[in-house]
Protein backbone atom coordinates (compact mmCIF):
# COMPACT_ATOMS: atom_id res chain seq x y z
CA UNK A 1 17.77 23.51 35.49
CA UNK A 2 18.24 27.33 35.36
CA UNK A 3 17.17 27.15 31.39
CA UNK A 4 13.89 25.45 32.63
CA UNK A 5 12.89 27.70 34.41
CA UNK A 6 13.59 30.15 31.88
CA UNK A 7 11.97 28.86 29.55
CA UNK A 8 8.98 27.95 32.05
CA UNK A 9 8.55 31.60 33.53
CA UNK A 10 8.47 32.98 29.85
CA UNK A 11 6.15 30.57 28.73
CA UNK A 12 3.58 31.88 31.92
CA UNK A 13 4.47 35.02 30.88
CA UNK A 14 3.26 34.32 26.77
CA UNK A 15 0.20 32.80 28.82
CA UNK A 16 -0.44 35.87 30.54
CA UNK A 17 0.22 38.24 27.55
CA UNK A 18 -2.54 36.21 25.82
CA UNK A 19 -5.30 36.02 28.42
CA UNK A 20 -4.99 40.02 28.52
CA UNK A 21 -4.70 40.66 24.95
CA UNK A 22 -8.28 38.32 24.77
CA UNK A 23 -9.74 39.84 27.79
CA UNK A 24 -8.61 43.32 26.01
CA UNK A 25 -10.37 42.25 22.68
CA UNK A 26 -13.14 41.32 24.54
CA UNK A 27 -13.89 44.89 26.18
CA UNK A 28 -13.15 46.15 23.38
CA UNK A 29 -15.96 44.59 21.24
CA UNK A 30 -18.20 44.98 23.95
CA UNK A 31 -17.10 48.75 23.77
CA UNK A 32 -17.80 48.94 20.35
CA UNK A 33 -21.31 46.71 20.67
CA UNK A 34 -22.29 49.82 23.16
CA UNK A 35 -21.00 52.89 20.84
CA UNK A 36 -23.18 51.27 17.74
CA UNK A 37 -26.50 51.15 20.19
CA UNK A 38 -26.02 54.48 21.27
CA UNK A 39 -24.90 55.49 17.56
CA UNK A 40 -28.64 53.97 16.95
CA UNK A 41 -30.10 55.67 19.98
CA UNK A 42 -28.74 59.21 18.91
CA UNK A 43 -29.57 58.50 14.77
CA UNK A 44 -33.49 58.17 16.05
CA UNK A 45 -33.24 60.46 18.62
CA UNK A 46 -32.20 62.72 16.01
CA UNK A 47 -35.11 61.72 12.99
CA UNK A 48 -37.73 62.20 15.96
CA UNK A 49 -36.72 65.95 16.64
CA UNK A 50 -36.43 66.65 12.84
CA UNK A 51 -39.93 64.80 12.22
CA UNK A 52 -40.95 67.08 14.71
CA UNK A 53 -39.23 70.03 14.14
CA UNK A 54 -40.99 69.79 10.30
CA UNK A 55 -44.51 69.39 11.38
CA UNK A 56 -44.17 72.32 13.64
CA UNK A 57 -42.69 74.41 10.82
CA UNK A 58 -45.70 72.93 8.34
CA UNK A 59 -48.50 73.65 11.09
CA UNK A 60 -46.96 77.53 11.57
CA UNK A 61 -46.72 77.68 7.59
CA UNK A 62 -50.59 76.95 7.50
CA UNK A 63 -51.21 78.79 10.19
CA UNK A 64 -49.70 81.52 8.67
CA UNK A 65 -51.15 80.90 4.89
CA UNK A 66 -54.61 81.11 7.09
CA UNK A 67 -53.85 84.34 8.52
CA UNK A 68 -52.97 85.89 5.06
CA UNK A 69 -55.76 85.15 3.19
């Protein structure tokens, strides 16, 4: 009887050690789902202030070339 119930509360406890190690991989793929959209938010972010920052540098260039000649 004693080993039964050995063996049953380990067995609950192999149950439990799974159900947190899925619910664990879970979060952490949805963790790393939300790092690679923000990874994409921040890579356009960044190529939309560098478009920018080069037409502003072209238009004071010509602005500049203007002025010269």
């Amino acid at each position: 009887m004693v080993s039964t119930e050995r063996l049953n509360k380990t067995s609950d406890r192999v149950k439990d050690s799974r159900r947190t190690m899925l619910e664990t991989e879970e979060l952490g793929v949805s963790i790393l789902q939300d790092l690679h959209s923000q990874r994409q938010s921040l890579l356009h972010a960044h190529n939309t202030v560098i478009f920018f920052l080069s037409c502003s540098i072209d238009d004071v260039l010509a602005i500049l070339l203007l002025l010269v000649t």
